[in-house]
Protein backbone atom coordinates (compact mmCIF):
# COMPACT_ATOMS: atom_id res chain seq x y z
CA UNK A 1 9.85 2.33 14.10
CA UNK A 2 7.42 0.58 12.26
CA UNK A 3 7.66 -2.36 10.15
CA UNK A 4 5.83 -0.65 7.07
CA UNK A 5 8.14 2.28 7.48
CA UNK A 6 11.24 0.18 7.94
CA UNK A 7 10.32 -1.42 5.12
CA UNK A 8 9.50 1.98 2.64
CA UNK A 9 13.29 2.94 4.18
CA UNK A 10 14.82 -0.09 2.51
CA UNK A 11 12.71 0.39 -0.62
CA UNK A 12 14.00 4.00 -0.42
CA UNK A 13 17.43 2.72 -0.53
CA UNK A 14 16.95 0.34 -3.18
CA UNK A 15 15.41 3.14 -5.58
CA UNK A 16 18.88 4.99 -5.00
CA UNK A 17 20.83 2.21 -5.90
CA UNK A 18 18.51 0.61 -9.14
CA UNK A 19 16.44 3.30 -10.08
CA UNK A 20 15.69 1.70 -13.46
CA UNK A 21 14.32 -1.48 -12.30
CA UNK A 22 10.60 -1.21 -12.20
CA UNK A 23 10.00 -4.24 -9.56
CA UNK A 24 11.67 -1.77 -7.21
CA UNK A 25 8.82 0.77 -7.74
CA UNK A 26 6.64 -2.41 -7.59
CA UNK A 27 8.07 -2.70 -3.80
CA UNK A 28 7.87 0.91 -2.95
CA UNK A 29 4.04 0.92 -4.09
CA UNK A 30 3.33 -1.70 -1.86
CA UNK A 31 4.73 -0.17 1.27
CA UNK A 32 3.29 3.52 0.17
CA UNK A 33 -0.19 1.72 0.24
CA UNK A 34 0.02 -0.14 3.73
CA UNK A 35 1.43 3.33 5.04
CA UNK A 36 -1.57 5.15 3.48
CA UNK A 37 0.10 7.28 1.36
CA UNK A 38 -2.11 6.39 -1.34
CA UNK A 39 -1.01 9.62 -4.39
CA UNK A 40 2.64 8.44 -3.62
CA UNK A 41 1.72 4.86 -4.47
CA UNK A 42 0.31 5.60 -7.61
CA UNK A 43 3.24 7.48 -8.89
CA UNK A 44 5.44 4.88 -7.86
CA UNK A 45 3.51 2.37 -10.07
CA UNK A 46 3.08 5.07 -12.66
CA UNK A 47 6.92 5.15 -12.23
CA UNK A 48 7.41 1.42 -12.75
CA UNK A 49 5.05 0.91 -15.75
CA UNK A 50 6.91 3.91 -17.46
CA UNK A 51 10.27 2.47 -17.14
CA UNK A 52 8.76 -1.53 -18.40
CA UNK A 53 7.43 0.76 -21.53
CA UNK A 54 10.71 1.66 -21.96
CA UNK A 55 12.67 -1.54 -21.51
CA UNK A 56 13.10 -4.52 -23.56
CA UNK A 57 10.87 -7.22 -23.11
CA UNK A 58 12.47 -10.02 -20.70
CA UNK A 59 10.82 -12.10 -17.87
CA UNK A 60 11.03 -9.72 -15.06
CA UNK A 61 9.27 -6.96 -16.94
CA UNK A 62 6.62 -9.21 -17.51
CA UNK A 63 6.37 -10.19 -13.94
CA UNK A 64 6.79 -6.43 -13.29
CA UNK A 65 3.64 -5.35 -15.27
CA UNK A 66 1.35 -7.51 -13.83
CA UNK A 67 2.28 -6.73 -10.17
CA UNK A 68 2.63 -2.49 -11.24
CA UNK A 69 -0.96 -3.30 -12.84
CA UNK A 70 -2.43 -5.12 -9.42
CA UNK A 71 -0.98 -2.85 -6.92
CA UNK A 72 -2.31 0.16 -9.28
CA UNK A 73 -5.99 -1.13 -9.24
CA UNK A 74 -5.87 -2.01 -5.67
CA UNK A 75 -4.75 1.37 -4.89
CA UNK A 76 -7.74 2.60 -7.38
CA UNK A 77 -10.08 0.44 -5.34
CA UNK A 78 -9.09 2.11 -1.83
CA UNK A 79 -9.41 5.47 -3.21
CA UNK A 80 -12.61 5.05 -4.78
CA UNK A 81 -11.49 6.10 -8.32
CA UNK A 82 -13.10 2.73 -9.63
CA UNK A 83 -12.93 3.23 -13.32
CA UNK A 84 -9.26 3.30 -13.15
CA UNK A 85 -9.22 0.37 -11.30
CA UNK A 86 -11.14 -1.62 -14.33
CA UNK A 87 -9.30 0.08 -16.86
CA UNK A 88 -5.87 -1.54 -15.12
CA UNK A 89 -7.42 -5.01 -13.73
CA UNK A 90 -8.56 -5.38 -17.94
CA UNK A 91 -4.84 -4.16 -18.84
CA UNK A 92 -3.75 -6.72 -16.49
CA UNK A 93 -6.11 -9.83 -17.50
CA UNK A 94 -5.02 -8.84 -21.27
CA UNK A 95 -1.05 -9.59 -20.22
CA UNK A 96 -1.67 -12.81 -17.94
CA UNK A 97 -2.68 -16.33 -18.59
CA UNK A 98 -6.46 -17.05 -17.51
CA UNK A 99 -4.86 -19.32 -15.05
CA UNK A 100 -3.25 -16.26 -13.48
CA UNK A 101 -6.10 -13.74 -13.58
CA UNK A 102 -7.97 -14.25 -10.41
CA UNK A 103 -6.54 -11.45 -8.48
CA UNK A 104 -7.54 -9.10 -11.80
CA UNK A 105 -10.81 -10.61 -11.32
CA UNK A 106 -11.40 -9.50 -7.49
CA UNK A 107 -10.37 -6.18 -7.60
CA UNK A 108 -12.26 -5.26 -10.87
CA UNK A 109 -15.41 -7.33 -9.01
CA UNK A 110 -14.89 -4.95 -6.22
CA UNK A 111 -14.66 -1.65 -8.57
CA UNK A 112 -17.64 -2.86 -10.38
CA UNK A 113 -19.53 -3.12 -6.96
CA UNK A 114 -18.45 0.34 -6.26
CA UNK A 115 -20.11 1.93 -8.87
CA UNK A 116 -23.03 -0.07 -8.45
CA UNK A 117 -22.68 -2.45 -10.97
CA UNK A 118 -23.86 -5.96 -9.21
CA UNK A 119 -24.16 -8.19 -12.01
CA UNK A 120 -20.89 -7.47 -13.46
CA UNK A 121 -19.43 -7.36 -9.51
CA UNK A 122 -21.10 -11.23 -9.26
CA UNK A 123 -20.05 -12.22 -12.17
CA UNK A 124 -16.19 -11.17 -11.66
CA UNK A 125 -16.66 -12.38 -8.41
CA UNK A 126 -18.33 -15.59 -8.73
CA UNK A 127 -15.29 -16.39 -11.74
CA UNK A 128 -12.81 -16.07 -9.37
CA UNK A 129 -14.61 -17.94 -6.20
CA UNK A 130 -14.41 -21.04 -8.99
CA UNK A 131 -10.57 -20.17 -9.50
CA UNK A 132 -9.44 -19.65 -5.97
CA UNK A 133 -12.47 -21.07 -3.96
CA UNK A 134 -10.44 -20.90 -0.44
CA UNK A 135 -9.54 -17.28 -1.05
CA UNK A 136 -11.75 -15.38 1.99
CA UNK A 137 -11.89 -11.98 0.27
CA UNK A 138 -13.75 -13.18 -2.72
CA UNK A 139 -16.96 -14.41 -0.20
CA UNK A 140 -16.50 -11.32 1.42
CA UNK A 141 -16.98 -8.81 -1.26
CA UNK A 142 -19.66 -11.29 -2.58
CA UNK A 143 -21.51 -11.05 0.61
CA UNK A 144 -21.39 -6.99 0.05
CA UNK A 145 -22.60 -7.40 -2.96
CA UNK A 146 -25.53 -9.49 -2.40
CA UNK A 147 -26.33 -6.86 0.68
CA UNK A 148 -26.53 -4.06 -2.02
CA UNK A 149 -29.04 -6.40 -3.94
CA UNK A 150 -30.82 -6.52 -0.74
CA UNK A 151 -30.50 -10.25 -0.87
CA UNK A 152 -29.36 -10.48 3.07
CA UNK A 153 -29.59 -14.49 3.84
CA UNK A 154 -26.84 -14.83 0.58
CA UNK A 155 -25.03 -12.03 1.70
CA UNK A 156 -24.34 -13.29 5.18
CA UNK A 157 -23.96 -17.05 3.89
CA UNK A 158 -20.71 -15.33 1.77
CA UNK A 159 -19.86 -13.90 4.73
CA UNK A 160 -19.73 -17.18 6.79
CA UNK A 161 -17.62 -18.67 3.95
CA UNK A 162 -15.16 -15.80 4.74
CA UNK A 163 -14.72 -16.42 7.94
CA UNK A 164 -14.68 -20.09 7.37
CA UNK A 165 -12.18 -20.06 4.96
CA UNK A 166 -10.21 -17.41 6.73
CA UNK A 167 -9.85 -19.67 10.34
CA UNK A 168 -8.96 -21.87 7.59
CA UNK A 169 -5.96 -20.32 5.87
CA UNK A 170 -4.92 -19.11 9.75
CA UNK A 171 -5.09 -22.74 11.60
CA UNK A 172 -1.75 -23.21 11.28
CA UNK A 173 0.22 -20.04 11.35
CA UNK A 174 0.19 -17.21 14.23
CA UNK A 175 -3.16 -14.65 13.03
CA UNK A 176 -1.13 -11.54 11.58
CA UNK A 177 -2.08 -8.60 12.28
CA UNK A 178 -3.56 -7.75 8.78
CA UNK A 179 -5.14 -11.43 9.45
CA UNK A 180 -6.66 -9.87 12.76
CA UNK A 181 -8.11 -6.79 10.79
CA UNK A 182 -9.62 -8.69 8.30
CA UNK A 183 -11.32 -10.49 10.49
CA UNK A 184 -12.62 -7.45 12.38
CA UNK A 185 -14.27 -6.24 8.68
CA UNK A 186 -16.10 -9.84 8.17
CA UNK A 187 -17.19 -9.84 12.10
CA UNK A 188 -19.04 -6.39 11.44
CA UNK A 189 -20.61 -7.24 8.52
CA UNK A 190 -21.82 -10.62 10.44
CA UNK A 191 -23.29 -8.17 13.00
CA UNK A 192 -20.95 -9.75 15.28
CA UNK A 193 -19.54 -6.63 17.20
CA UNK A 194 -18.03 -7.75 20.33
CA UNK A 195 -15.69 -10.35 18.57
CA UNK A 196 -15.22 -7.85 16.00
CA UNK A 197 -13.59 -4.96 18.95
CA UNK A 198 -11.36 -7.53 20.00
CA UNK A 199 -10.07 -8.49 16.84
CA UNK A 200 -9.35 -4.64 16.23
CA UNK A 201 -7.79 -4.29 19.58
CA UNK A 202 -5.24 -7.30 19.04
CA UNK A 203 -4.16 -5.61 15.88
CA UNK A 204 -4.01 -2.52 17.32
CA UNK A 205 -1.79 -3.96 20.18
CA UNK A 206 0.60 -5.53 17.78
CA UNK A 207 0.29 -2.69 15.39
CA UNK A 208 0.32 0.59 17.46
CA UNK A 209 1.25 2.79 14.12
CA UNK A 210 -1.56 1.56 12.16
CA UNK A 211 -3.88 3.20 14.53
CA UNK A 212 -5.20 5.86 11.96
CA UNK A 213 -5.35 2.93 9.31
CA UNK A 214 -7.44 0.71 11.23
CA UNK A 215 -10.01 2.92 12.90
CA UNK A 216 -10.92 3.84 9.36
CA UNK A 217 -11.02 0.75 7.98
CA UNK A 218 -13.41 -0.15 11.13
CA UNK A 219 -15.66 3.02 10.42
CA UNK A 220 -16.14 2.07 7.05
CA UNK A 221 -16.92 -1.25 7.81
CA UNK A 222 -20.00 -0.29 9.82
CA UNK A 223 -20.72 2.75 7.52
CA UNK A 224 -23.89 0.95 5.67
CA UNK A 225 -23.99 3.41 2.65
CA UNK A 226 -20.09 3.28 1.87
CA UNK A 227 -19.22 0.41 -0.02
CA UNK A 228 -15.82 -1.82 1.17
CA UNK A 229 -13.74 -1.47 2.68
CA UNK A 230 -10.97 -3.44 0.31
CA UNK A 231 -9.53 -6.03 2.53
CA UNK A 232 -5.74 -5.16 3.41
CA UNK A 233 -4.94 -8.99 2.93
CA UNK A 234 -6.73 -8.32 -0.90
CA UNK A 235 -3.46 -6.41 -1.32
CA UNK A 236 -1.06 -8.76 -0.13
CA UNK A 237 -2.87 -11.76 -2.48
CA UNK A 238 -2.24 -9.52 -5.54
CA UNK A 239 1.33 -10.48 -4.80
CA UNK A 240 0.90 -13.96 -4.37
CA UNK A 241 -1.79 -14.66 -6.72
């Protein structure tokens, strides 16, 4: 069994047993997105949101609405419906200190890119490279940008930094296998093919059910006119950001 599906088992579980906490549906979001089930994420943070609109104010609804917030967008961002995504990343930035907006910041940078809106992508983009300036994604979806602007040398400086920063954040740890993916995205877009296979292949090897997951987040790396992919790791920063 996989670990994503072990994991949306336990969430299951934990649903049953507190289904009016809305960090639970926080959870269950999360592990509906890794497992691609993308419509069943959203209503699981639709879920969440609902019952924090309902609840007294404490601490852990406040934690809970930023997170339902982030993993909503994100899930916005993967499925192209990019509005949404800005519409929740400004919901978000309005409910967290500046200090903790930088993961707002990258996924409404990405859903500004997506609809072909550069300027408002770099600037989103560029705030948060000052905030979190070892964070990989952010040079990555910079570099995508600056390919759409058909500014190539700055695009493929960004995507240097990526990779820089992310052998960086990796040194010390074993490369996960979301690590391994990611840097299979930044390899294509470095035109850097061969290295890119074998990342895929490692994460392929240590992630055999992800196999539908990763060969399309591969194809849409080298798909030119389709703009991403979102970084699965851009996901799991939300949560730590």
């Amino acid at each position: 069994m996989g670990q994503f599906q072990q994991a949306k088992e336990d969430t299951d579980r934990a649903v049953q047993l507190a289904p009016n906490t809305p960090l639970v549906y926080d959870a269950q979001g999360v592990n509906q997105d890794l497992l691609g089930n993308y419509q069943q994420a959203i209503a699981d943070y639709d879920e969440g949101l609902k019952i924090v609109g309902s609840s007294r104010p404490d601490h852990n609804n406040e934690i809970a609405i930023e997170l339902l917030y982030l993993g909503r967008a994100a899930v916005y961002c993967e499925t192209a419906q990019y509005e949404n995504a800005i519409q929740d990343a400004d919901r978000g930035i309005a409910v967290t200190p500046a200090s903790a907006s930088t993961p707002y910041l990258i996924l409404r940078g990405f859903a500004h890119g997506g609809l072909g809106q550069y300027n408002d992508a770099l600037r989103d983009l560029n705030a948060a490279a000052e905030r979190a300036p070892g964070q990989p994604d952010v040079y990555y979806y910079l570099g995508l940008t600056y390919d759409r602007l058909g500014q190539h040398q700055r695009a493929v400086n960004n995507y240097q930094e990526s990779l820089r920063n992310f052998e960086a954040s990796v040194a010390s740890q074993p490369k996960r296998v979301e690590d391994l993916c990611e840097e299979g995205i930044v390899l294509v877009k470095t035109g850097n093919d061969i290295d890119a296979n074998t990342a895929f292949n490692r994460c392929l090897a240590s992630w055999p059910e992800s196999k539908t997951f990763v060969e399309r987040l591969a194809k849409d790396a080298r798909t030119k006119e389709k703009w991403g992919p979102l970084l699965p790791s851009t996901t799991i920063f939300t949560r730590n950001g």
